[in-house]
PDB file of N, CA and C in Angstrom:
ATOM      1  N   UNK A   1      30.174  11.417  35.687  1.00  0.00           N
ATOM      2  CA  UNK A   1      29.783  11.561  34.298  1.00  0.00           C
ATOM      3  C   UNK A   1      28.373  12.115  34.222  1.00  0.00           C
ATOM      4  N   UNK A   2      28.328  13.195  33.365  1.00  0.00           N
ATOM      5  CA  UNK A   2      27.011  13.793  33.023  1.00  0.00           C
ATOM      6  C   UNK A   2      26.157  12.196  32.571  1.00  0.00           C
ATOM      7  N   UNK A   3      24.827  12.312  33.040  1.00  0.00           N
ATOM      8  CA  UNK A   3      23.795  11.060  32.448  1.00  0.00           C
ATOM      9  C   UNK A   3      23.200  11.483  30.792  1.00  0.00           C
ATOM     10  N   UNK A   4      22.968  10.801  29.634  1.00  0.00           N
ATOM     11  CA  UNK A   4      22.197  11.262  28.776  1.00  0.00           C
ATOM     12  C   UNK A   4      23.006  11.888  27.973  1.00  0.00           C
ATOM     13  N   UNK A   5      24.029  11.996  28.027  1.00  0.00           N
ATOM     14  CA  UNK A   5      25.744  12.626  26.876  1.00  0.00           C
ATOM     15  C   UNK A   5      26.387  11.476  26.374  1.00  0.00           C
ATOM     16  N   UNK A   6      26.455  10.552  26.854  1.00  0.00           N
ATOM     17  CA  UNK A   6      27.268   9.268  26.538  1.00  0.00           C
ATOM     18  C   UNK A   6      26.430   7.832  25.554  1.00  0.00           C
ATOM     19  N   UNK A   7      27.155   7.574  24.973  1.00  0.00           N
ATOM     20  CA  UNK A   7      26.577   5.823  24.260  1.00  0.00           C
ATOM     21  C   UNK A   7      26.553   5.264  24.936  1.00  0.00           C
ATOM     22  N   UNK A   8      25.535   4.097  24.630  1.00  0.00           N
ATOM     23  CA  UNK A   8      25.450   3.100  25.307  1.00  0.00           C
ATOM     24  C   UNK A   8      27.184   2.399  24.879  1.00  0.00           C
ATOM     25  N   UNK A   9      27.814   1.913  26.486  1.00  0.00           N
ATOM     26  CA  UNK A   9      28.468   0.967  25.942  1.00  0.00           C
ATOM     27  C   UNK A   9      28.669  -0.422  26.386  1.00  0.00           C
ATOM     28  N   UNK A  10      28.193  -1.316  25.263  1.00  0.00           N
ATOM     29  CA  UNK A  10      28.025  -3.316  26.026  1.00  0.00           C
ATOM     30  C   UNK A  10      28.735  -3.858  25.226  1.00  0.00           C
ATOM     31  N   UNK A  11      28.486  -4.954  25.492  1.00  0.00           N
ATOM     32  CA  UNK A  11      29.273  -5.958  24.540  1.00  0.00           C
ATOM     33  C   UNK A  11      28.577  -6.142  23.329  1.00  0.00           C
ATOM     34  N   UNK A  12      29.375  -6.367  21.982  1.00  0.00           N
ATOM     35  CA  UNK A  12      29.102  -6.691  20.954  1.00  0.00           C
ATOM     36  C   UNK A  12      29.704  -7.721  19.826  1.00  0.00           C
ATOM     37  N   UNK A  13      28.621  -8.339  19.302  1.00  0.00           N
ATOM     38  CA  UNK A  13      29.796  -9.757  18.478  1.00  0.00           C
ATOM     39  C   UNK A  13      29.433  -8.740  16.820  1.00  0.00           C
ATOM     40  N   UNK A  14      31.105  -8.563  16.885  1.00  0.00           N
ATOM     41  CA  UNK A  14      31.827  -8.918  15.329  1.00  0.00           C
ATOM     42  C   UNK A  14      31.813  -9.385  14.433  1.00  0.00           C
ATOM     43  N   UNK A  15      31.331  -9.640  13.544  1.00  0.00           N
ATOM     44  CA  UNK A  15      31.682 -10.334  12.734  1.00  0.00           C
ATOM     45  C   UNK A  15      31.837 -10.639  11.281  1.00  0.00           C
ATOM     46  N   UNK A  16      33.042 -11.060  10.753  1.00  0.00           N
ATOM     47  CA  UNK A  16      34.095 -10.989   9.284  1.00  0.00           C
ATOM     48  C   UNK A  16      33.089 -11.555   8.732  1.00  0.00           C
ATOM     49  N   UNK A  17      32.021 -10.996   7.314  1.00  0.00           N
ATOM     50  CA  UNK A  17      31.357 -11.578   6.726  1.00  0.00           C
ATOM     51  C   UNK A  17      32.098 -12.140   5.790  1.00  0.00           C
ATOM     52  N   UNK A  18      33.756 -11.785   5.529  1.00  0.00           N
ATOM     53  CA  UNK A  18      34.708 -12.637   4.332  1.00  0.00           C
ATOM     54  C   UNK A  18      34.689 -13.920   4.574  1.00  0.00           C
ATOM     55  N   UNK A  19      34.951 -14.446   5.993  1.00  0.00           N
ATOM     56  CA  UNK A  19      35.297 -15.821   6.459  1.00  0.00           C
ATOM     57  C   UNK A  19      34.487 -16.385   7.388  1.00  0.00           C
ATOM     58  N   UNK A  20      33.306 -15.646   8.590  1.00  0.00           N
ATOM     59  CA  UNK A  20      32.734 -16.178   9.090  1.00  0.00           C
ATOM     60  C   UNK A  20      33.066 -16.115  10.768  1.00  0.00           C
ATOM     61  N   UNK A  21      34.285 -15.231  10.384  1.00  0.00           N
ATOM     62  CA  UNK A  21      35.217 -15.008  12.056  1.00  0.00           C
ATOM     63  C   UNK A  21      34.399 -14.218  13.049  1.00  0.00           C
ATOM     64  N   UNK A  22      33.947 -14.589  13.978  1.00  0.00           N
ATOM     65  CA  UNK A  22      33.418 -13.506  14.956  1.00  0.00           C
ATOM     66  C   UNK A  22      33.860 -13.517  16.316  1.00  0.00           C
ATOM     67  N   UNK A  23      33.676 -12.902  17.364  1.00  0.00           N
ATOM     68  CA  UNK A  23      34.010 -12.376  18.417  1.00  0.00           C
ATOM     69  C   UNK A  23      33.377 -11.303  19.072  1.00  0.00           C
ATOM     70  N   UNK A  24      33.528 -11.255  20.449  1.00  0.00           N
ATOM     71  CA  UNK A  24      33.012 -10.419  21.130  1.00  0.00           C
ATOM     72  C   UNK A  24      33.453  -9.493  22.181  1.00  0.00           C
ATOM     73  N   UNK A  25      32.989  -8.309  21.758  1.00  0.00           N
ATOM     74  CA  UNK A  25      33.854  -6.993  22.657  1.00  0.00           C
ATOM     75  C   UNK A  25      32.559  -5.934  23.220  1.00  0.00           C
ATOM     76  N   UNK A  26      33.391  -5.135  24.025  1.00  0.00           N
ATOM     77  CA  UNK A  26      32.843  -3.926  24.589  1.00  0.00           C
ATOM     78  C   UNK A  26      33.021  -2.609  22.926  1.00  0.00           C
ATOM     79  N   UNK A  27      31.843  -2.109  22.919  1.00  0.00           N
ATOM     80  CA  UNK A  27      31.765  -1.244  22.107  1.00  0.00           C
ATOM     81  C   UNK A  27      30.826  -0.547  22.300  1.00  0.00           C
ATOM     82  N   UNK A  28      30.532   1.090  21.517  1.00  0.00           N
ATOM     83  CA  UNK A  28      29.520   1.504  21.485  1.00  0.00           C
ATOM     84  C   UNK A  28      28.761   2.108  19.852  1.00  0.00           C
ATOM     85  N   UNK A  29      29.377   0.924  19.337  1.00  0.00           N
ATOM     86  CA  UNK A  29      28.822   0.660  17.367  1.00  0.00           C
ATOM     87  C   UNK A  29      27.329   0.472  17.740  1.00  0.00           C
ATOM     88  N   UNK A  30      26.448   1.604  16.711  1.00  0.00           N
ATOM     89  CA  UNK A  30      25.301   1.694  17.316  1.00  0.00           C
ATOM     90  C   UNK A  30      24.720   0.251  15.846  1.00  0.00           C
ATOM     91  N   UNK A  31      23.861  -0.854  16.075  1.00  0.00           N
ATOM     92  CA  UNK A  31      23.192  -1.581  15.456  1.00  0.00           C
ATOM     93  C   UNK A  31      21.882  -1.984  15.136  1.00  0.00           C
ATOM     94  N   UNK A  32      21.698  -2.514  14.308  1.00  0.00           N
ATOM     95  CA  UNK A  32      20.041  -3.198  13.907  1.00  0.00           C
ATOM     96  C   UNK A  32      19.683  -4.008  13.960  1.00  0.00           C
ATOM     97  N   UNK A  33      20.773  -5.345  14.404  1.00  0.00           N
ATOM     98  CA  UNK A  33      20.438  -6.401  14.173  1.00  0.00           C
ATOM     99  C   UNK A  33      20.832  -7.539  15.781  1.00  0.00           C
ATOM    100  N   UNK A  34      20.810  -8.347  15.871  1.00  0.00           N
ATOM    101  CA  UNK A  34      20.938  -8.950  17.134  1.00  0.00           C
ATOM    102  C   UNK A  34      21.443 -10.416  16.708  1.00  0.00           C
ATOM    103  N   UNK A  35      22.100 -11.593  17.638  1.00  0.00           N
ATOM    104  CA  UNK A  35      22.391 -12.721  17.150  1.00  0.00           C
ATOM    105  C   UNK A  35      22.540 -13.385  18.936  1.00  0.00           C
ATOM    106  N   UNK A  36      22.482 -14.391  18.561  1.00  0.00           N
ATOM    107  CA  UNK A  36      22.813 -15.183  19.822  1.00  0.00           C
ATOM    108  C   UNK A  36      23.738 -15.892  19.614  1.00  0.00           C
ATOM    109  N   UNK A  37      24.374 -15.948  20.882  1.00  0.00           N
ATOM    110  CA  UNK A  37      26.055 -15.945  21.077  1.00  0.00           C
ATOM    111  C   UNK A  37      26.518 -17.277  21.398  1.00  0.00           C
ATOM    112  N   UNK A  38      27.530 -18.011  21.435  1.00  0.00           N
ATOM    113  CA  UNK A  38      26.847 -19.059  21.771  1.00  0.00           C
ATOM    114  C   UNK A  38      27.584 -19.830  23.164  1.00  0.00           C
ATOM    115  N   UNK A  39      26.909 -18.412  24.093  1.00  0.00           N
ATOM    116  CA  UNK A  39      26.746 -18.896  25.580  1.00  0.00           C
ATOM    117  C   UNK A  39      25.287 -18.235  25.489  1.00  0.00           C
ATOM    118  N   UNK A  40      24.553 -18.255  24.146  1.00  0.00           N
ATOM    119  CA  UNK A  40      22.945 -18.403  24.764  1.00  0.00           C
ATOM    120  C   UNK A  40      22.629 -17.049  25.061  1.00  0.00           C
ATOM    121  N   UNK A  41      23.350 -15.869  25.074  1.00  0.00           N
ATOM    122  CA  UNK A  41      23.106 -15.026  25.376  1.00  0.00           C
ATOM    123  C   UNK A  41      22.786 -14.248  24.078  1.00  0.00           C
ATOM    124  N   UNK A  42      21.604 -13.474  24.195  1.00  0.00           N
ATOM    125  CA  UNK A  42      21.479 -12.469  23.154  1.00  0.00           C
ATOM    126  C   UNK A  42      22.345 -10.908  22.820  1.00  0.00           C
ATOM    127  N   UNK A  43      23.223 -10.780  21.536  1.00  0.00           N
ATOM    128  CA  UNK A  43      23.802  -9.708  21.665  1.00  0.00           C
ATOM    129  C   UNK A  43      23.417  -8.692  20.324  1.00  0.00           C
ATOM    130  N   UNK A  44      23.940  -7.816  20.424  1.00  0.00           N
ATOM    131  CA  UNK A  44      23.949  -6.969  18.946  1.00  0.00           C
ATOM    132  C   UNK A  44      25.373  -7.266  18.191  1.00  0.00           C
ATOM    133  N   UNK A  45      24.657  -7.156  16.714  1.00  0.00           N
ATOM    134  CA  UNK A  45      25.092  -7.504  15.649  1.00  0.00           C
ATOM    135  C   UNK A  45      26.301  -6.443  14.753  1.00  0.00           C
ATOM    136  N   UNK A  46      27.031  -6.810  14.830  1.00  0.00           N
ATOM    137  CA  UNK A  46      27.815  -5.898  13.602  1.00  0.00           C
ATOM    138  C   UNK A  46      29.158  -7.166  12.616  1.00  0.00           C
ATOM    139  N   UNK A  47      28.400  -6.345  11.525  1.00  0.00           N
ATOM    140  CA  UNK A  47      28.837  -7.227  10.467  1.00  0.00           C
ATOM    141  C   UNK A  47      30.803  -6.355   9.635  1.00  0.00           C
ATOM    142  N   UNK A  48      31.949  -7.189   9.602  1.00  0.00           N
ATOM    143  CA  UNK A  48      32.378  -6.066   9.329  1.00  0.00           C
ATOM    144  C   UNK A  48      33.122  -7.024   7.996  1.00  0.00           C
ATOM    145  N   UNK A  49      33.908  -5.904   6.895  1.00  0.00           N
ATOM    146  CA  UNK A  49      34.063  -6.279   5.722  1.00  0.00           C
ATOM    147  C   UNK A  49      35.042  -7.216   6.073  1.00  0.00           C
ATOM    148  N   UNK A  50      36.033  -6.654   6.391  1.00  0.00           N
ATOM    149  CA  UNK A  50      37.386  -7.372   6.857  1.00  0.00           C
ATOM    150  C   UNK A  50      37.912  -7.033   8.495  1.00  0.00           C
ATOM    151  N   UNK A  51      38.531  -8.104   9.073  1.00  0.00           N
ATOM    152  CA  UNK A  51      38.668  -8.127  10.527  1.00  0.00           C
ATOM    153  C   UNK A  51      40.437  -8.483  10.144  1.00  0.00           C
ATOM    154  N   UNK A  52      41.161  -8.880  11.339  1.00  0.00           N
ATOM    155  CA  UNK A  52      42.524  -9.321  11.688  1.00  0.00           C
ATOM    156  C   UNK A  52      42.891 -10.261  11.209  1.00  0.00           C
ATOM    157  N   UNK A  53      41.481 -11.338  11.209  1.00  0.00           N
ATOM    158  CA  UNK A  53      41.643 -12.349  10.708  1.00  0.00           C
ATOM    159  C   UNK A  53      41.936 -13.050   9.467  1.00  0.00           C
ATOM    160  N   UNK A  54      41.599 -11.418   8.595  1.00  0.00           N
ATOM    161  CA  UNK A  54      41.595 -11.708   6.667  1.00  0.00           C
ATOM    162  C   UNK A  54      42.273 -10.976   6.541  1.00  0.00           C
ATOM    163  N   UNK A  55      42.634  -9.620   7.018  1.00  0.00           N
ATOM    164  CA  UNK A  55      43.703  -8.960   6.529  1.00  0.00           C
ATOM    165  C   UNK A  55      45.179  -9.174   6.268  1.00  0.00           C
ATOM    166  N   UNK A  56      45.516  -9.029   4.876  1.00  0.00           N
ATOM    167  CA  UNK A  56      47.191  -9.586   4.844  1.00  0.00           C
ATOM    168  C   UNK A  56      48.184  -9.197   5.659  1.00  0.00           C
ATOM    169  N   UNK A  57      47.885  -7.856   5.725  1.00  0.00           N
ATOM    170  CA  UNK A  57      48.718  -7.329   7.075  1.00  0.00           C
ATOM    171  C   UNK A  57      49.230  -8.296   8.047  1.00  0.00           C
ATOM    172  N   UNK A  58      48.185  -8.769   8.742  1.00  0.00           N
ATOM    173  CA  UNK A  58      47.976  -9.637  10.131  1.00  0.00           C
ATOM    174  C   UNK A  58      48.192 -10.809   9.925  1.00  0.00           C
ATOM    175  N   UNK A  59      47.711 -11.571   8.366  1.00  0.00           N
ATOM    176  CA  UNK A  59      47.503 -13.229   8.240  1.00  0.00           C
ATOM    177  C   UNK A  59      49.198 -12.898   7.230  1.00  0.00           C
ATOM    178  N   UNK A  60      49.969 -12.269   6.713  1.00  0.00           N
ATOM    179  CA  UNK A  60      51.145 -12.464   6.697  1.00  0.00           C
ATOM    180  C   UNK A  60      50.993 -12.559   5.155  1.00  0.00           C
ATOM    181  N   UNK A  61      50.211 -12.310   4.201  1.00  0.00           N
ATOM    182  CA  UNK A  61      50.119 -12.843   2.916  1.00  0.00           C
ATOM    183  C   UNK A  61      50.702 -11.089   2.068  1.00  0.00           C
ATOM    184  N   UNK A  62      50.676 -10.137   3.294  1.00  0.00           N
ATOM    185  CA  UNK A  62      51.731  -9.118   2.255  1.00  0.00           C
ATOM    186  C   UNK A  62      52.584  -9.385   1.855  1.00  0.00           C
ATOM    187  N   UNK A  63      52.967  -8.852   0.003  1.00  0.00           N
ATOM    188  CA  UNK A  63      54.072  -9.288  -0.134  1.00  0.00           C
ATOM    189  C   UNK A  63      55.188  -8.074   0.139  1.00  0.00           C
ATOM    190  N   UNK A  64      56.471  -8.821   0.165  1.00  0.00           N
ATOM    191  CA  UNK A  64      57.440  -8.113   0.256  1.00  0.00           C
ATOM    192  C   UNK A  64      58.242  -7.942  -0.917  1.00  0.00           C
ATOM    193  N   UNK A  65      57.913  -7.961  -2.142  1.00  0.00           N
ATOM    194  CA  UNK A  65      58.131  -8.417  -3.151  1.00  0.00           C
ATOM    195  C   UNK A  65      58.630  -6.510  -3.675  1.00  0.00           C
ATOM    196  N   UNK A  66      57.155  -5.774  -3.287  1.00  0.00           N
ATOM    197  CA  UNK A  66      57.119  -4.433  -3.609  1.00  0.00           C
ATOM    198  C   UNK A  66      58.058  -3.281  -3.197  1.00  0.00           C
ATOM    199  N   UNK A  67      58.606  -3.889  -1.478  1.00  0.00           N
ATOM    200  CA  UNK A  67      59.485  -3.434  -0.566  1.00  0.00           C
ATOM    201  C   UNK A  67      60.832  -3.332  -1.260  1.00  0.00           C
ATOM    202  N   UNK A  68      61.563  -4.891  -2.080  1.00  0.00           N
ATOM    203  CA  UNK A  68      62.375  -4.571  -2.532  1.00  0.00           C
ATOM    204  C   UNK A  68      62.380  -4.142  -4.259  1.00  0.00           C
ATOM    205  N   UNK A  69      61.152  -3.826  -4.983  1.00  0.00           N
ATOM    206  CA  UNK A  69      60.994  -3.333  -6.042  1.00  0.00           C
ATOM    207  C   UNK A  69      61.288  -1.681  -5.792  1.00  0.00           C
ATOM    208  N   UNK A  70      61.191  -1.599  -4.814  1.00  0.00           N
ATOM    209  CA  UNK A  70      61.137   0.183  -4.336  1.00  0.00           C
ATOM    210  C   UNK A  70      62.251   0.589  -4.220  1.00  0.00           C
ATOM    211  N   UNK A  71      63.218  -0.815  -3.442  1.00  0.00           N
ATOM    212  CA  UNK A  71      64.625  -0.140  -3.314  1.00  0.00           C
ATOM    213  C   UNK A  71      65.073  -0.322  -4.422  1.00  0.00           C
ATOM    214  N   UNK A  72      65.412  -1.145  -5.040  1.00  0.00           N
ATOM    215  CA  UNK A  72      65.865  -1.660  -6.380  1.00  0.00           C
ATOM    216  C   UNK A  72      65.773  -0.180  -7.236  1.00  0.00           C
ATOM    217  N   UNK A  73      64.544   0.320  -7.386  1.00  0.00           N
ATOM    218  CA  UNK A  73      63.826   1.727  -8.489  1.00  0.00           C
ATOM    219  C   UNK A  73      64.797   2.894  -7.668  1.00  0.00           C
ATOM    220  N   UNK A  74      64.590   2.533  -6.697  1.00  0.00           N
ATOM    221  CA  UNK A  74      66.078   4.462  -5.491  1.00  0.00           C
ATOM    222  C   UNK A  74      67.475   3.885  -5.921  1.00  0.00           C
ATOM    223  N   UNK A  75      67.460   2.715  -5.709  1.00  0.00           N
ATOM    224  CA  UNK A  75      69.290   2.248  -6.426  1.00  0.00           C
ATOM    225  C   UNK A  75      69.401   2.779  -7.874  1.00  0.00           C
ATOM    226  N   UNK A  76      68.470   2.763  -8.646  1.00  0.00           N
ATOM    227  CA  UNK A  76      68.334   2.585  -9.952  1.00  0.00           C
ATOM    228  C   UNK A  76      68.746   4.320 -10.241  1.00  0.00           C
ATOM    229  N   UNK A  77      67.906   5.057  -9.642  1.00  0.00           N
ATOM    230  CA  UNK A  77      67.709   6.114  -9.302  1.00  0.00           C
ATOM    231  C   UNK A  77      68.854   6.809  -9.393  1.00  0.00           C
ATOM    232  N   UNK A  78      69.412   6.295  -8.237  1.00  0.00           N
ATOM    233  CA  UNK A  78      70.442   7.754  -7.450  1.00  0.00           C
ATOM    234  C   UNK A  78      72.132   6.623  -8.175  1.00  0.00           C
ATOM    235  N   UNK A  79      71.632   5.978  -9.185  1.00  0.00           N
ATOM    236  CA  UNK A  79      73.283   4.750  -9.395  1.00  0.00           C
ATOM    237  C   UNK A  79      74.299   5.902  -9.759  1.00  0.00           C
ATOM    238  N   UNK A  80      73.599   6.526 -11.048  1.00  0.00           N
ATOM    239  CA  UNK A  80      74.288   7.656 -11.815  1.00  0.00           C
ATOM    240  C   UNK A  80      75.024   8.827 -11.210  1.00  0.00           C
ATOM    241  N   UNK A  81      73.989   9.344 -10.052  1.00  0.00           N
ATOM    242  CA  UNK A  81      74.766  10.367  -8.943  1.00  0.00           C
ATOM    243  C   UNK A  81      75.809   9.940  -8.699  1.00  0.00           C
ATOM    244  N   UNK A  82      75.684   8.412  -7.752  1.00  0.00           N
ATOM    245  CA  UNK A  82      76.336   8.231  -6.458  1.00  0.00           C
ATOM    246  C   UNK A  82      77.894   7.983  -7.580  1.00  0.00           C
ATOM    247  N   UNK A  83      77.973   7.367  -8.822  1.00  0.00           N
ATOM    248  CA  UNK A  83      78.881   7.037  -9.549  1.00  0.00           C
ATOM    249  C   UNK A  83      79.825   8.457  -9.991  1.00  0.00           C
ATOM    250  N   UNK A  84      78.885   9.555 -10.115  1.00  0.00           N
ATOM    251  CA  UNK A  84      79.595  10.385 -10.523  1.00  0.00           C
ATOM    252  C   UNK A  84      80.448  11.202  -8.994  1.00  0.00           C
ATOM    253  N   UNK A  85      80.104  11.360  -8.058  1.00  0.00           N
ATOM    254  CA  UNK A  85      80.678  11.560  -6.948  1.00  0.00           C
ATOM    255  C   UNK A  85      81.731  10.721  -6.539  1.00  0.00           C
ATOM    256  N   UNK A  86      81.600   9.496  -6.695  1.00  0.00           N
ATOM    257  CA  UNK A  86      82.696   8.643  -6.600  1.00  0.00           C
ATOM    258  C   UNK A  86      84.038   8.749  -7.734  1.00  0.00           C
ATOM    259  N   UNK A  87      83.421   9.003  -8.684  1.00  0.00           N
ATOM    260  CA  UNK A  87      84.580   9.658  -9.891  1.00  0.00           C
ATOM    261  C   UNK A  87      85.084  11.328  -9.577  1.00  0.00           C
ATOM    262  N   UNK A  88      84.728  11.578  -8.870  1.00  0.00           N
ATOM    263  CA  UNK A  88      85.146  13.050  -8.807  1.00  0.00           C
ATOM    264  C   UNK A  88      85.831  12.818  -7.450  1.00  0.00           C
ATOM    265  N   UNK A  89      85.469  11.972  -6.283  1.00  0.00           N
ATOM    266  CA  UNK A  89      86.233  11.600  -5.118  1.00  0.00           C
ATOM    267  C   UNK A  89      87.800  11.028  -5.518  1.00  0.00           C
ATOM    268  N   UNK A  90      87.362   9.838  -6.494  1.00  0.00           N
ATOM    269  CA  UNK A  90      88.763   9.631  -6.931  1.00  0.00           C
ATOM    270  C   UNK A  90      89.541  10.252  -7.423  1.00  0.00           C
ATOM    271  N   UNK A  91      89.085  11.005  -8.759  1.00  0.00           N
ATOM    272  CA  UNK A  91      89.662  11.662  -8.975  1.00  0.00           C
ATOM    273  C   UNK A  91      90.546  13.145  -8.372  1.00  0.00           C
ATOM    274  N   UNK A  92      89.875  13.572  -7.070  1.00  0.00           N
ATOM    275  CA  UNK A  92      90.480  14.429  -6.087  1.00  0.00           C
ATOM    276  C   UNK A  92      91.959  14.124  -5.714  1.00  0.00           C
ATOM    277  N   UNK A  93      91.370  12.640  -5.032  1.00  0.00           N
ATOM    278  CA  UNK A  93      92.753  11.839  -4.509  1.00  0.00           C
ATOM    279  C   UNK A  93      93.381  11.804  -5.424  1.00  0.00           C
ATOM    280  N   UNK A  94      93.528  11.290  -6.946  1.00  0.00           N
ATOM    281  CA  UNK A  94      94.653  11.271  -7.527  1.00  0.00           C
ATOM    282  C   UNK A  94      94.983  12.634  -7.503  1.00  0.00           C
ATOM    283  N   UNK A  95      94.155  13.401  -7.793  1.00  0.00           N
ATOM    284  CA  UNK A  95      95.128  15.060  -8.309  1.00  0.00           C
ATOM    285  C   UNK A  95      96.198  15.718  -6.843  1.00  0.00           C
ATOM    286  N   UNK A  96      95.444  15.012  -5.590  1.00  0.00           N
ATOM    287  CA  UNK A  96      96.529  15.322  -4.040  1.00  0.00           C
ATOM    288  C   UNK A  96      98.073  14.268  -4.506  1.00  0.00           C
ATOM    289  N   UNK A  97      97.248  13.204  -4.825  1.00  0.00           N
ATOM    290  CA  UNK A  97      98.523  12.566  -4.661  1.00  0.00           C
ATOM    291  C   UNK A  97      99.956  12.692  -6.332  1.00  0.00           C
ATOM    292  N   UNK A  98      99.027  12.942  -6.957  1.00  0.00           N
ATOM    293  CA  UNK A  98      99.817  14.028  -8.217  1.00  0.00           C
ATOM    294  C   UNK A  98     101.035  15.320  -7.762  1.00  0.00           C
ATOM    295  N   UNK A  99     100.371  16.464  -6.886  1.00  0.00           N
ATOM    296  CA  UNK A  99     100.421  17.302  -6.330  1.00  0.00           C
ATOM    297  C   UNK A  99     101.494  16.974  -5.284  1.00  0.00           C
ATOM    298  N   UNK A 100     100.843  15.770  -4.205  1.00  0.00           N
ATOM    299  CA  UNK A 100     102.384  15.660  -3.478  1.00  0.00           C
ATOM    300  C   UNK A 100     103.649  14.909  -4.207  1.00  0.00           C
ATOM    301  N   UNK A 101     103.604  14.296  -5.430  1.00  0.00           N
ATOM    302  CA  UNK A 101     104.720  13.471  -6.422  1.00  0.00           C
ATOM    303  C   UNK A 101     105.055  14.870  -6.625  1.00  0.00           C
ATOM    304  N   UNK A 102     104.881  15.449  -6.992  1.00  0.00           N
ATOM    305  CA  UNK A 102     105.786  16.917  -7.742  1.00  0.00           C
ATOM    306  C   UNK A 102     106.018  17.757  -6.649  1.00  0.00           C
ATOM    307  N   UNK A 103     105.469  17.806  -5.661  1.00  0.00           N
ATOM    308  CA  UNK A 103     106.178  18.573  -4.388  1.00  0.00           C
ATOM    309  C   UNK A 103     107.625  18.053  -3.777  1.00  0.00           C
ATOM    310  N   UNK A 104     107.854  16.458  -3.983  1.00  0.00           N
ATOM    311  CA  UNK A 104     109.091  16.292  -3.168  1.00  0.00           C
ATOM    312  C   UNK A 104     109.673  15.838  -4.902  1.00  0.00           C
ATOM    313  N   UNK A 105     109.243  16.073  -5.615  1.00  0.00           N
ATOM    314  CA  UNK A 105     110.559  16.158  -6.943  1.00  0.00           C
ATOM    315  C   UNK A 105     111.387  17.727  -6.508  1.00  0.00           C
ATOM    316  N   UNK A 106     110.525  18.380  -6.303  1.00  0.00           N
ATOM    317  CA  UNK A 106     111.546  19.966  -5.948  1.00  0.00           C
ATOM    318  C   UNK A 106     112.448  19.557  -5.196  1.00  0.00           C
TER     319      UNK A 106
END
């Protein structure tokens, strides 16, 4: 590796200012601030809005409520199509089976 091209990269504590969650990783998030860790060791600081820990995604509080509002609105949608294809399907079949009643009357 070229020297003097690259970030520094060390460890750094995380942490969810929503809830208070922190942790510590390898990164190279450049910072201002520093905290001590608590194995006593001094690290740099990064503060973040939301982590894994608050997000609904991850903590499970998405609802699924919207998932089936969506299908419900495409059912709603396509009811009228799919009804009229189905009336024109049936109606096919009856006009074959019309068609073969008057073929073996001959």
């Amino acid at each position: 590796m070229k020297t003097g091209i690259h970030p520094e990269y060390r460890e750094v504590v995380f942490v969810d200012t929503s809830n208070d969650f922190s942790f510590v990783t390898r990164s190279t998030v450049q910072t201002r601030e520093k905290v001590v860790w608590k194995d006593g060791k001094e690290y740099p600081l990064f503060k973040l809005d939301i982590s894994s820990e608050t997000h609904p995604f991850y903590t499970g509080a998405q609802t699924r409520i919207t998932e089936a509002g969506r299908v419900e609105k495409f059912r709603q949608k396509f009811a009228a199509k799919s009804e009229a294809v189905k009336a024109a399907a049936v109606a096919a079949v009856a006009a074959k089976q019309e068609a073969v009643a008057k073929a073996k009357k001959k």
